[in-house]
N, C-alpha and C. Protein backbone atom coordinates (compact mmCIF):
# COMPACT_ATOMS: atom_id res chain seq x y z
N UNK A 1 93.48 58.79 -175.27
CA UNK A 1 93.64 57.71 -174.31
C UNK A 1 93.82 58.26 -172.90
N UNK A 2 94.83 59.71 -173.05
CA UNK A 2 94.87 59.75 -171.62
C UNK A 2 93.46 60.21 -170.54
N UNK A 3 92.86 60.90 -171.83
CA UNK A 3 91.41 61.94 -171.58
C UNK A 3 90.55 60.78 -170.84
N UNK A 4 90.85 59.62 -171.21
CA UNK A 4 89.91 58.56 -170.76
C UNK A 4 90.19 57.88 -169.74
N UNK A 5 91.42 57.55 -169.36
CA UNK A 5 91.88 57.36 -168.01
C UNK A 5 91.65 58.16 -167.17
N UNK A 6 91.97 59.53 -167.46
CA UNK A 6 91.31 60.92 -166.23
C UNK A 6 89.70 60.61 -166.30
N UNK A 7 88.75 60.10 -166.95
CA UNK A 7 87.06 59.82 -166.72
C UNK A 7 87.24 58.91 -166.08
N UNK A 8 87.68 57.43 -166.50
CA UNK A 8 88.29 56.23 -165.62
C UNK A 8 88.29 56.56 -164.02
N UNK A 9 89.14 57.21 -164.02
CA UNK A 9 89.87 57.38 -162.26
C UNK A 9 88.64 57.98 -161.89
N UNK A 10 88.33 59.40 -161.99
CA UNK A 10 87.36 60.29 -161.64
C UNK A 10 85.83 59.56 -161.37
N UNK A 11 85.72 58.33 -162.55
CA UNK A 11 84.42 57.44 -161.65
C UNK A 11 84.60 56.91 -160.95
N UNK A 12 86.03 55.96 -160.78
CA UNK A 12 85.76 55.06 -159.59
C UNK A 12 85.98 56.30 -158.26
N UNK A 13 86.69 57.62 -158.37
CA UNK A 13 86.74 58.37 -157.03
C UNK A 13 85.68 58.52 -156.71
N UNK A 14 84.55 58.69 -157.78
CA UNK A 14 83.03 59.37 -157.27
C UNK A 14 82.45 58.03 -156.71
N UNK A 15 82.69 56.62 -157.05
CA UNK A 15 82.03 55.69 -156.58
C UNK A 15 82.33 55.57 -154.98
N UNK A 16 83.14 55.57 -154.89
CA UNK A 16 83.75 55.58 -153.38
C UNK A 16 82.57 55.97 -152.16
N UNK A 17 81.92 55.45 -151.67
CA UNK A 17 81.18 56.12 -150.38
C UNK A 17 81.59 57.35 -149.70
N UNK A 18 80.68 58.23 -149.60
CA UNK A 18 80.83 59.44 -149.10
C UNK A 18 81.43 59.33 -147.52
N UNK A 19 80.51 58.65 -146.89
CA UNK A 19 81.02 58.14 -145.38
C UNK A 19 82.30 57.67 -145.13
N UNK A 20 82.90 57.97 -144.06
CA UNK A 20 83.81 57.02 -143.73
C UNK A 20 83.96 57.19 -142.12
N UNK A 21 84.31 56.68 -141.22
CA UNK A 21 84.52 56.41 -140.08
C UNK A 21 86.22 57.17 -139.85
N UNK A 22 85.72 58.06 -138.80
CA UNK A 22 87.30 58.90 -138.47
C UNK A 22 87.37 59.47 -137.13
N UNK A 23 88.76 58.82 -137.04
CA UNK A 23 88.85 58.52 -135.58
C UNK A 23 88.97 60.61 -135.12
N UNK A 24 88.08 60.54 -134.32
CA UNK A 24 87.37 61.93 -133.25
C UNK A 24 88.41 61.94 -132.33
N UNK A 25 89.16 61.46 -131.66
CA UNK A 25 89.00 61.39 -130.13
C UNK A 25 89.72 59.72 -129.58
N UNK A 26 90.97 59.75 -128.68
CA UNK A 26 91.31 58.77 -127.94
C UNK A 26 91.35 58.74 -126.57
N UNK A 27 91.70 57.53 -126.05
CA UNK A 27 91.88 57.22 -124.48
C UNK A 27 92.40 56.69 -124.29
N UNK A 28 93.50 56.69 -123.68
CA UNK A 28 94.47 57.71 -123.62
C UNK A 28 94.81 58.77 -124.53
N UNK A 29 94.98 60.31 -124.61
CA UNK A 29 94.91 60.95 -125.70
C UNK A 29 96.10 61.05 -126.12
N UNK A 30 97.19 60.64 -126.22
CA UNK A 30 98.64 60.35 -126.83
C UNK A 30 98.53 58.84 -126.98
N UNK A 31 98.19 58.11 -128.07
CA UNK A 31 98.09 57.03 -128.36
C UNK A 31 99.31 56.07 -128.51
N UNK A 32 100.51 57.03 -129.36
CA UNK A 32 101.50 56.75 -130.03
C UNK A 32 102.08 55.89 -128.95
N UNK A 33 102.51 54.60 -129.51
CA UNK A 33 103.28 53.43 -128.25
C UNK A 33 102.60 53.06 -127.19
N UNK A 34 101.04 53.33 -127.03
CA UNK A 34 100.55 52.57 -126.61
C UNK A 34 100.11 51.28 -126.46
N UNK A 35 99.84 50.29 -125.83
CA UNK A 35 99.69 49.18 -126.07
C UNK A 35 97.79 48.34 -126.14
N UNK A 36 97.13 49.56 -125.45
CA UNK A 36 95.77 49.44 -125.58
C UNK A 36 95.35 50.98 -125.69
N UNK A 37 93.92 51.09 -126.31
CA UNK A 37 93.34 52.50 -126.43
C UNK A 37 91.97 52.35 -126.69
N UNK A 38 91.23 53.30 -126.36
CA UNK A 38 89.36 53.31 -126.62
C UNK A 38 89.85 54.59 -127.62
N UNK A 39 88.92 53.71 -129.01
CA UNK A 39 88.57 55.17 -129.92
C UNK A 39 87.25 55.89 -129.66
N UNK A 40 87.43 56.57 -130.28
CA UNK A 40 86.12 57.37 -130.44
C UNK A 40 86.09 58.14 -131.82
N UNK A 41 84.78 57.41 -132.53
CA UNK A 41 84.32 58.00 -134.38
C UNK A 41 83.21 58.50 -133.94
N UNK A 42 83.12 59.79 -134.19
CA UNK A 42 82.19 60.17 -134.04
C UNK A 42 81.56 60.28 -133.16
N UNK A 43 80.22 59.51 -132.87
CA UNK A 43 79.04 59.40 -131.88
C UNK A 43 79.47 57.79 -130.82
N UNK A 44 80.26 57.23 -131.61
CA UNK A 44 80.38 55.58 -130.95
C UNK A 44 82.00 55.20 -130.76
N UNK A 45 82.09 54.76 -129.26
CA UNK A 45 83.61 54.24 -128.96
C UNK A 45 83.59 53.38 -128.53
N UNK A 46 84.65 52.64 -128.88
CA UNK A 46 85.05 51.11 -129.25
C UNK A 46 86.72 51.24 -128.36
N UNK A 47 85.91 50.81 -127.16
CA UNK A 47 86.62 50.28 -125.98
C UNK A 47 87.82 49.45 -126.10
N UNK A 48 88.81 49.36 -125.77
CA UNK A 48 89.93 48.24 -125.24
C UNK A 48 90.61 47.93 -126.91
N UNK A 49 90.58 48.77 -127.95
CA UNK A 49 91.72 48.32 -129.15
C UNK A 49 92.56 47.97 -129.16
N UNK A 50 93.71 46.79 -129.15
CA UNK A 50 95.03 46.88 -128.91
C UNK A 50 95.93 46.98 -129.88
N UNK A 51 97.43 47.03 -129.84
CA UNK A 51 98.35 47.36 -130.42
C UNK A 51 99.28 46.05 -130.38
N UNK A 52 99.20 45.09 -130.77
CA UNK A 52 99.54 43.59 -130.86
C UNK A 52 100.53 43.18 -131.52
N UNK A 53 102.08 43.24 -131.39
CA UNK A 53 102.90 42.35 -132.62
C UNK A 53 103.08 43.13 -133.92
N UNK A 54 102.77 44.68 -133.57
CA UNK A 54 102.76 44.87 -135.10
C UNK A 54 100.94 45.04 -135.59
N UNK A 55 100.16 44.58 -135.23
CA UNK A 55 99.17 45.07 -135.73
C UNK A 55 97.52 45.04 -134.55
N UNK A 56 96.75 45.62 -135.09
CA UNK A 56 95.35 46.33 -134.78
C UNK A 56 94.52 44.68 -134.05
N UNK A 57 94.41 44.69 -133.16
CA UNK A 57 93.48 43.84 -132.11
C UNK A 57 91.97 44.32 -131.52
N UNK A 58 91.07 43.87 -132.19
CA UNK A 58 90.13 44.31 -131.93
C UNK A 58 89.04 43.49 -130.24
N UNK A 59 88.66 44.49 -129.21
CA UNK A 59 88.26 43.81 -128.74
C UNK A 59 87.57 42.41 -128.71
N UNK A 60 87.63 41.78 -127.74
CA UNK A 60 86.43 39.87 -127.72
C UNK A 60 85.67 39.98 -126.63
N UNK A 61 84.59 39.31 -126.87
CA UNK A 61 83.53 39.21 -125.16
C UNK A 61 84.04 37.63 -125.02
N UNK A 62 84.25 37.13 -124.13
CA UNK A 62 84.47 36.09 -123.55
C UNK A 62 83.50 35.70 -122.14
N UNK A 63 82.70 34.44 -123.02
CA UNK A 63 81.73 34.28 -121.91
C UNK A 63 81.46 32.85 -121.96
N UNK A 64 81.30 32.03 -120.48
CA UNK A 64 81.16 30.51 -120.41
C UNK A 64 82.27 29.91 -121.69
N UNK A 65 83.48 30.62 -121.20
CA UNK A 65 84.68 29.58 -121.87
C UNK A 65 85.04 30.01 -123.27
N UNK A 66 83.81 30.53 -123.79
CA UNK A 66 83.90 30.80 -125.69
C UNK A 66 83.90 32.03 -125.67
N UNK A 67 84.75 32.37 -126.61
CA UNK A 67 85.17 34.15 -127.00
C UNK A 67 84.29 34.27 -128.16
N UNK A 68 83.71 35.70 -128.40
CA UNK A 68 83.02 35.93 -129.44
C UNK A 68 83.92 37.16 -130.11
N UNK A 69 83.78 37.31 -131.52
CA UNK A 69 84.60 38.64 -131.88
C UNK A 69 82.83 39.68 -132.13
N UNK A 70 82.55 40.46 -131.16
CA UNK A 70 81.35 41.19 -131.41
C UNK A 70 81.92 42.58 -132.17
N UNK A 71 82.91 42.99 -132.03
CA UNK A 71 83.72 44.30 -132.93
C UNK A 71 84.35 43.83 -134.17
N UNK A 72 84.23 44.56 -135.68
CA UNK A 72 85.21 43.67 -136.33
C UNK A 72 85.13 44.97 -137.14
N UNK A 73 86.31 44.94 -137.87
CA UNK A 73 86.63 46.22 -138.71
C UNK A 73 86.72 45.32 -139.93
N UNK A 74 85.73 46.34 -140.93
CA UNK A 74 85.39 45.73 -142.12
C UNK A 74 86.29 46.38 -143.30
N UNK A 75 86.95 47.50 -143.21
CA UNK A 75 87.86 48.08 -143.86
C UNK A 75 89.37 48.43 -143.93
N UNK A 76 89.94 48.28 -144.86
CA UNK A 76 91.62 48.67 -144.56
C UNK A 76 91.65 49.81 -144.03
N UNK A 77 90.76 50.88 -144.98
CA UNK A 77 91.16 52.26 -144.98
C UNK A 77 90.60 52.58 -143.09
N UNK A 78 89.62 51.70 -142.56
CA UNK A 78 89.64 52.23 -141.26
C UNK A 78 90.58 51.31 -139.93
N UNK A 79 91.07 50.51 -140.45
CA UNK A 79 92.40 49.41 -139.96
C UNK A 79 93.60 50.48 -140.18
N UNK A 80 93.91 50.89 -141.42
CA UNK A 80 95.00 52.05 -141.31
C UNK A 80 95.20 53.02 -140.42
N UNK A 81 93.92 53.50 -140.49
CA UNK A 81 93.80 55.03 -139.68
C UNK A 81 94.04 54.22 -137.65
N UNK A 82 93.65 53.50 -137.57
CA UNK A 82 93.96 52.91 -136.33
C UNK A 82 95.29 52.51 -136.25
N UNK A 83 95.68 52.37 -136.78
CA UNK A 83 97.32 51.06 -137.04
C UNK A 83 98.15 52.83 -137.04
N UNK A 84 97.90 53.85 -137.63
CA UNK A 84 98.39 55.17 -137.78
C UNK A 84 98.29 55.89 -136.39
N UNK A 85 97.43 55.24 -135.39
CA UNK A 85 97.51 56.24 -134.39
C UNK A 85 98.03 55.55 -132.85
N UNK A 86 98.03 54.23 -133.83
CA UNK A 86 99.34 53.67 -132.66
C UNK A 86 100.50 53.71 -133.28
N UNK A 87 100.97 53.96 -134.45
CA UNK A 87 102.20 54.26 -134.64
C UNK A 87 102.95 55.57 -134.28
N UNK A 88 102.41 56.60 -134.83
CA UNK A 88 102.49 57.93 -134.80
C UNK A 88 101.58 58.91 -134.11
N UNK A 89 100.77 58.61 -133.60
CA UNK A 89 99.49 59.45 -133.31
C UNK A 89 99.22 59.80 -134.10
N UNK A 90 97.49 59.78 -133.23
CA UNK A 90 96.00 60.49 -133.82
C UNK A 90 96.27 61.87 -134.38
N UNK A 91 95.16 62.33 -135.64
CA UNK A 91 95.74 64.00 -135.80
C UNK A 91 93.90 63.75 -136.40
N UNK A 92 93.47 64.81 -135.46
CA UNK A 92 91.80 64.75 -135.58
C UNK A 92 91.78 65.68 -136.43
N UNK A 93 90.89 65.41 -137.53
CA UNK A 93 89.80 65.30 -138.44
C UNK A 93 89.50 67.33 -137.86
N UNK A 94 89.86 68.17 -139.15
CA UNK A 94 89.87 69.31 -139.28
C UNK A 94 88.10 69.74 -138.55
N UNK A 95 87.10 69.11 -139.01
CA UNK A 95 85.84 69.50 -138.68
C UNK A 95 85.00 68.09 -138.23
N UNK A 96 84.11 67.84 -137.24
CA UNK A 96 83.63 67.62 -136.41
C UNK A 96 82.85 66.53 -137.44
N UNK A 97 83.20 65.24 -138.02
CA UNK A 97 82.17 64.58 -138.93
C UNK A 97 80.67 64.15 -138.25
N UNK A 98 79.83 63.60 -139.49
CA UNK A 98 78.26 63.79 -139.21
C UNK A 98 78.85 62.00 -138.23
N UNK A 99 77.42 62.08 -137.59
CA UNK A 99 77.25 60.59 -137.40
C UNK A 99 77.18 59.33 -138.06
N UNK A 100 78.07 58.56 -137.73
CA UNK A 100 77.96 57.34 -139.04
C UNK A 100 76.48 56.92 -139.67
N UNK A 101 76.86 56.63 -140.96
CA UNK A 101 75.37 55.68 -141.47
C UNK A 101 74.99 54.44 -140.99
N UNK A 102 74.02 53.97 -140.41
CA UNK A 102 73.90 53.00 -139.75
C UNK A 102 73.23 51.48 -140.75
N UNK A 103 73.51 50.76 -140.34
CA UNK A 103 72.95 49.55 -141.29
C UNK A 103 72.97 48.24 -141.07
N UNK A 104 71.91 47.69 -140.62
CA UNK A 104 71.44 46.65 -140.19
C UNK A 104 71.47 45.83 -141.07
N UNK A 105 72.52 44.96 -140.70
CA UNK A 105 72.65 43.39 -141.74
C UNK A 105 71.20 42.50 -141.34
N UNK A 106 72.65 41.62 -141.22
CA UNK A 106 71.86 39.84 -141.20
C UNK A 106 71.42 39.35 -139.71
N UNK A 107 70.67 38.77 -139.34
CA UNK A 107 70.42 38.19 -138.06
C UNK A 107 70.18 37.20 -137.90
N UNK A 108 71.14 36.44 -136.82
CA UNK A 108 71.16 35.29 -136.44
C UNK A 108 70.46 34.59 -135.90
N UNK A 109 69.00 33.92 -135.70
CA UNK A 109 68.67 33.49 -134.62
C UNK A 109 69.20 32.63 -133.70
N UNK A 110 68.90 32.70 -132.43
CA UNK A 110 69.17 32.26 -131.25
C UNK A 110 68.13 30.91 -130.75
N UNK A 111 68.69 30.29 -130.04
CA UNK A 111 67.70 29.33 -129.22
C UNK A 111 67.33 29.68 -127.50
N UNK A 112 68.39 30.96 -127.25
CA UNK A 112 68.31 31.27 -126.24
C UNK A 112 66.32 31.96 -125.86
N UNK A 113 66.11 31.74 -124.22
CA UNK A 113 64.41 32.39 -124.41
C UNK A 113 64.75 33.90 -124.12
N UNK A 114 66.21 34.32 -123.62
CA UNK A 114 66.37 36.10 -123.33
C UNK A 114 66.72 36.74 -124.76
N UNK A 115 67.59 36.23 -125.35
CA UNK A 115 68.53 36.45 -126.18
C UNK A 115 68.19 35.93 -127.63
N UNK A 116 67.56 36.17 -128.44
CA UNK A 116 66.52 35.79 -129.55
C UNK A 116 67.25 35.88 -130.50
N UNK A 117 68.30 36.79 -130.69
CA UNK A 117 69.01 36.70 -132.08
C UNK A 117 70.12 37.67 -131.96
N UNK A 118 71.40 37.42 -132.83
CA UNK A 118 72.52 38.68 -132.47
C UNK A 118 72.33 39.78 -133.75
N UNK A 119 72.04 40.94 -133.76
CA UNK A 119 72.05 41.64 -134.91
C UNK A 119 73.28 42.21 -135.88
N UNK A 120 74.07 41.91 -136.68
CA UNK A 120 75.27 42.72 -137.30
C UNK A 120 74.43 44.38 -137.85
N UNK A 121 75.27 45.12 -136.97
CA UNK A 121 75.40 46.50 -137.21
C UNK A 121 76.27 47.10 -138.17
N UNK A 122 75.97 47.91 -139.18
CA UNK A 122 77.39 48.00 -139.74
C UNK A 122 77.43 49.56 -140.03
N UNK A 123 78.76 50.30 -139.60
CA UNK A 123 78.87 51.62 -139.07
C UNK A 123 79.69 52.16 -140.42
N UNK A 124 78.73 53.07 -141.40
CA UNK A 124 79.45 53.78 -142.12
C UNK A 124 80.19 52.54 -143.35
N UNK A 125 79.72 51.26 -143.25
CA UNK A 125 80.72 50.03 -144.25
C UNK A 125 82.03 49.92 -143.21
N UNK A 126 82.09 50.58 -142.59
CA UNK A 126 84.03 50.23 -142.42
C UNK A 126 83.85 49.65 -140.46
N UNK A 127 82.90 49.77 -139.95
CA UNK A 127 82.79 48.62 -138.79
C UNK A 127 81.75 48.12 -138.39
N UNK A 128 81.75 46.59 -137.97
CA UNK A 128 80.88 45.39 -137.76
C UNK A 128 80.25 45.64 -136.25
N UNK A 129 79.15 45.93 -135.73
CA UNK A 129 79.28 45.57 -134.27
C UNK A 129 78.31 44.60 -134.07
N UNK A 130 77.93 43.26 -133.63
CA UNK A 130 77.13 42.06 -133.32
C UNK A 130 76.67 42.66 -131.80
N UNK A 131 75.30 42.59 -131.96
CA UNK A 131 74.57 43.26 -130.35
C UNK A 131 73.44 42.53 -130.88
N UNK A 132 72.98 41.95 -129.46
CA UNK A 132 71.78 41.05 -129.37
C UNK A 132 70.17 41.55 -129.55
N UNK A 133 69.97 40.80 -129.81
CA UNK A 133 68.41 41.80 -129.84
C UNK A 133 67.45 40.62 -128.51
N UNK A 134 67.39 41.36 -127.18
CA UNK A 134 66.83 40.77 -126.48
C UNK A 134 65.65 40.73 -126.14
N UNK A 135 64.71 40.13 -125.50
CA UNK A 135 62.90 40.14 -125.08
C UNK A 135 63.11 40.54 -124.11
N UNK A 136 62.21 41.35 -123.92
CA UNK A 136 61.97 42.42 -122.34
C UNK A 136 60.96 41.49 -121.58
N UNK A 137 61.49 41.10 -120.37
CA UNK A 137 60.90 40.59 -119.46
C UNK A 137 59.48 41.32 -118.40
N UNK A 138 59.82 42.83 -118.83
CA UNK A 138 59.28 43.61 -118.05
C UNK A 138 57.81 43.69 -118.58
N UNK A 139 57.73 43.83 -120.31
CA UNK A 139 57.16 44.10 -121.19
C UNK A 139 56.85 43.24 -122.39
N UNK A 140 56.19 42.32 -121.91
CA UNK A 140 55.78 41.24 -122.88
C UNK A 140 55.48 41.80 -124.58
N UNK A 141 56.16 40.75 -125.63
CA UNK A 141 56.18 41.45 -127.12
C UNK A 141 57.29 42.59 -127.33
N UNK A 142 57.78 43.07 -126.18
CA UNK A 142 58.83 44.00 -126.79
C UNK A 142 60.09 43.27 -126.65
N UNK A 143 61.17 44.70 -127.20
CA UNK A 143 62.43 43.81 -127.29
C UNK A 143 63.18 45.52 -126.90
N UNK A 144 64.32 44.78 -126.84
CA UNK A 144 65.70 46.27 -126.71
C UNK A 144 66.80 45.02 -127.06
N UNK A 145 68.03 46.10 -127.30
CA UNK A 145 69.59 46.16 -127.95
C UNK A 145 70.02 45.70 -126.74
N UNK A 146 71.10 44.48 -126.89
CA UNK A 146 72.07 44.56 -126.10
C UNK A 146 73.01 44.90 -126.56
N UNK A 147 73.94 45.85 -126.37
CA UNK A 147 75.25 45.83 -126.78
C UNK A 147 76.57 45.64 -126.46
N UNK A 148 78.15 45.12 -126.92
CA UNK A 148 79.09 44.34 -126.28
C UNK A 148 79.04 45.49 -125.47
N UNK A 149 80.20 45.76 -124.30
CA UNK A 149 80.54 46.02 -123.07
C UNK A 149 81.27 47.36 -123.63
N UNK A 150 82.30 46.62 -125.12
CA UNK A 150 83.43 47.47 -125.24
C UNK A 150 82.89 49.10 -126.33
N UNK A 151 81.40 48.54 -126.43
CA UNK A 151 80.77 49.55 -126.96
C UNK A 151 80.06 50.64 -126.61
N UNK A 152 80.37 51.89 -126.22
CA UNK A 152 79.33 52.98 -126.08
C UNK A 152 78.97 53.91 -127.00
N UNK A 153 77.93 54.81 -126.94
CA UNK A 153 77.73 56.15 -127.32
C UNK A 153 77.70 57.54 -126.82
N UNK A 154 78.25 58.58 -127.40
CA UNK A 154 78.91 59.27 -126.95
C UNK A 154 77.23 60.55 -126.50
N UNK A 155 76.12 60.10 -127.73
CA UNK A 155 74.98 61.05 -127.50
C UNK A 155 73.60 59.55 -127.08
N UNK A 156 72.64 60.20 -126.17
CA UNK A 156 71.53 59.28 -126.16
C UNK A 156 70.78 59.25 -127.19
N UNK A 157 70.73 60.17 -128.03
CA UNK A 157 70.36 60.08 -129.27
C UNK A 157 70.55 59.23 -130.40
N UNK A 158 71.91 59.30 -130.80
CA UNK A 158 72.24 58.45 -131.64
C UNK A 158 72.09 56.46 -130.89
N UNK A 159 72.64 56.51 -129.71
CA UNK A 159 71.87 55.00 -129.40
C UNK A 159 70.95 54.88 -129.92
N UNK A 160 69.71 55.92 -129.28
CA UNK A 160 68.19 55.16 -129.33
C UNK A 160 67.86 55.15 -131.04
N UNK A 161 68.43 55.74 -131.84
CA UNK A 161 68.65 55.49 -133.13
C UNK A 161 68.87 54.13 -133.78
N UNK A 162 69.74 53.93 -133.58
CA UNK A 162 70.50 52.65 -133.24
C UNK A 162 69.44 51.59 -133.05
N UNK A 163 69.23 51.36 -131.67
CA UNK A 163 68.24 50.57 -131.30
C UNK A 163 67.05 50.72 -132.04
N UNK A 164 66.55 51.54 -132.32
CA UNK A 164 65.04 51.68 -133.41
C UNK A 164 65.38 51.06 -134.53
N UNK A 165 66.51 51.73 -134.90
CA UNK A 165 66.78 50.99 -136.80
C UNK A 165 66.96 49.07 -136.47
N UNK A 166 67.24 48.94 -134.91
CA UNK A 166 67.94 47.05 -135.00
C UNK A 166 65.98 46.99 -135.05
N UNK A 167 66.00 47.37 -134.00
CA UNK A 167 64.34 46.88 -133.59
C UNK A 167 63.33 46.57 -135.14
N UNK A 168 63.39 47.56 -135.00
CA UNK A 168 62.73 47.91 -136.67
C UNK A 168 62.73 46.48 -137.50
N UNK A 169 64.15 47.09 -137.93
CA UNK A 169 64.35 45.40 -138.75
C UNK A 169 63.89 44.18 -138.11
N UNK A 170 64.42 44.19 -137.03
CA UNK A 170 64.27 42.47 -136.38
C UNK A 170 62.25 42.07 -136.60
N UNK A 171 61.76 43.30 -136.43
CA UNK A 171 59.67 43.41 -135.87
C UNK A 171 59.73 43.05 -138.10
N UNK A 172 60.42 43.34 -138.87
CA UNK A 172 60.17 43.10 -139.93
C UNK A 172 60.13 42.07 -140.31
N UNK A 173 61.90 41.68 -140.10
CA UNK A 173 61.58 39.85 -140.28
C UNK A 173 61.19 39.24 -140.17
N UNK A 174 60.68 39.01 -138.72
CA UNK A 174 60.06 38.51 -137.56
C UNK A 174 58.97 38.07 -138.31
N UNK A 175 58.32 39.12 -138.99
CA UNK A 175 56.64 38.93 -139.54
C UNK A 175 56.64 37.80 -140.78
């Protein structure tokens, strides 16, 4: 019985996703008792986090009156590691992790004529980012990424990544 509980455990550990999102890098770099902070995972930082009452506040775009939540953390285990580095401070990650896995959900269409649809991004399973997929005015038939404000990248690379994999999808559906 016990031989089988040790196989038990040992599959669901192997099921577990290899990826995970780990916090690189803050801003302010003494986090501990802070009340706002920009992380940084990896290749992508997620501007204005706060430290709220006891728990993890994820940036909002607020525009014409209505707030949108375009950041959303899809995991405990990456809600912890944040909630851990406003408690106690950050303690970075022994070796330099790869760039998150990227993965293009669902898309919303829009009625807007700039703004055609919002794309859910999803970084590694453990964060949400909603960025628009807009029509280029310049360039009739094409399109580019908008993304929230509170979002950058740390390489031009991994953006234009980014943007290819939204693009991609959206020229798929589309058809």
């Amino acid at each position: 019985m016990k031989r089988l509980v040790e196989i038990f455990a040992l599959c669901l550990a192997l099921s577990v996703p290899a990826g995970a999102l780990e916090v690189t890098g803050t801003s302010p770099a003494e986090v501990k008792g802070a009340p706002k902070a920009d992380f940084t995972f990896s290749a992508l930082t997620v501007a204005n986090v706060s430290w709220e009452k006891g728990a993890v506040v994820m940036p909002v775009t607020e525009s014409k009156g209505k707030t949108f939540a375009d950041v959303k953390l899809l995991s405990k285990k990456l809600y912890g590691k944040i909630e851990a580095c406003f408690k106690n401070g950050c303690v970075k990650p022994a070796k330099e992790p790869a760039a998150p896995k990227v993965k293009v959900g669902a898309f919303k269409p829009l009625k807007s004529k700039s703004r055609v649809a919002n794309a859910e991004i999803s970084f590694d399973g453990d964060l949400l980012v909603v960025a628009g997929v807009m029509v280029s005015s310049k360039e009739p038939g094409t399109f580019w990424v908008a993304f929230p404000d509170e979002v950058s990248f740390s390489t031009p690379a991994f953006k234009s990544a980014v943007e290819s994999a939204v693009i991609a999808a959206w020229a798929k559906k589309s058809k």
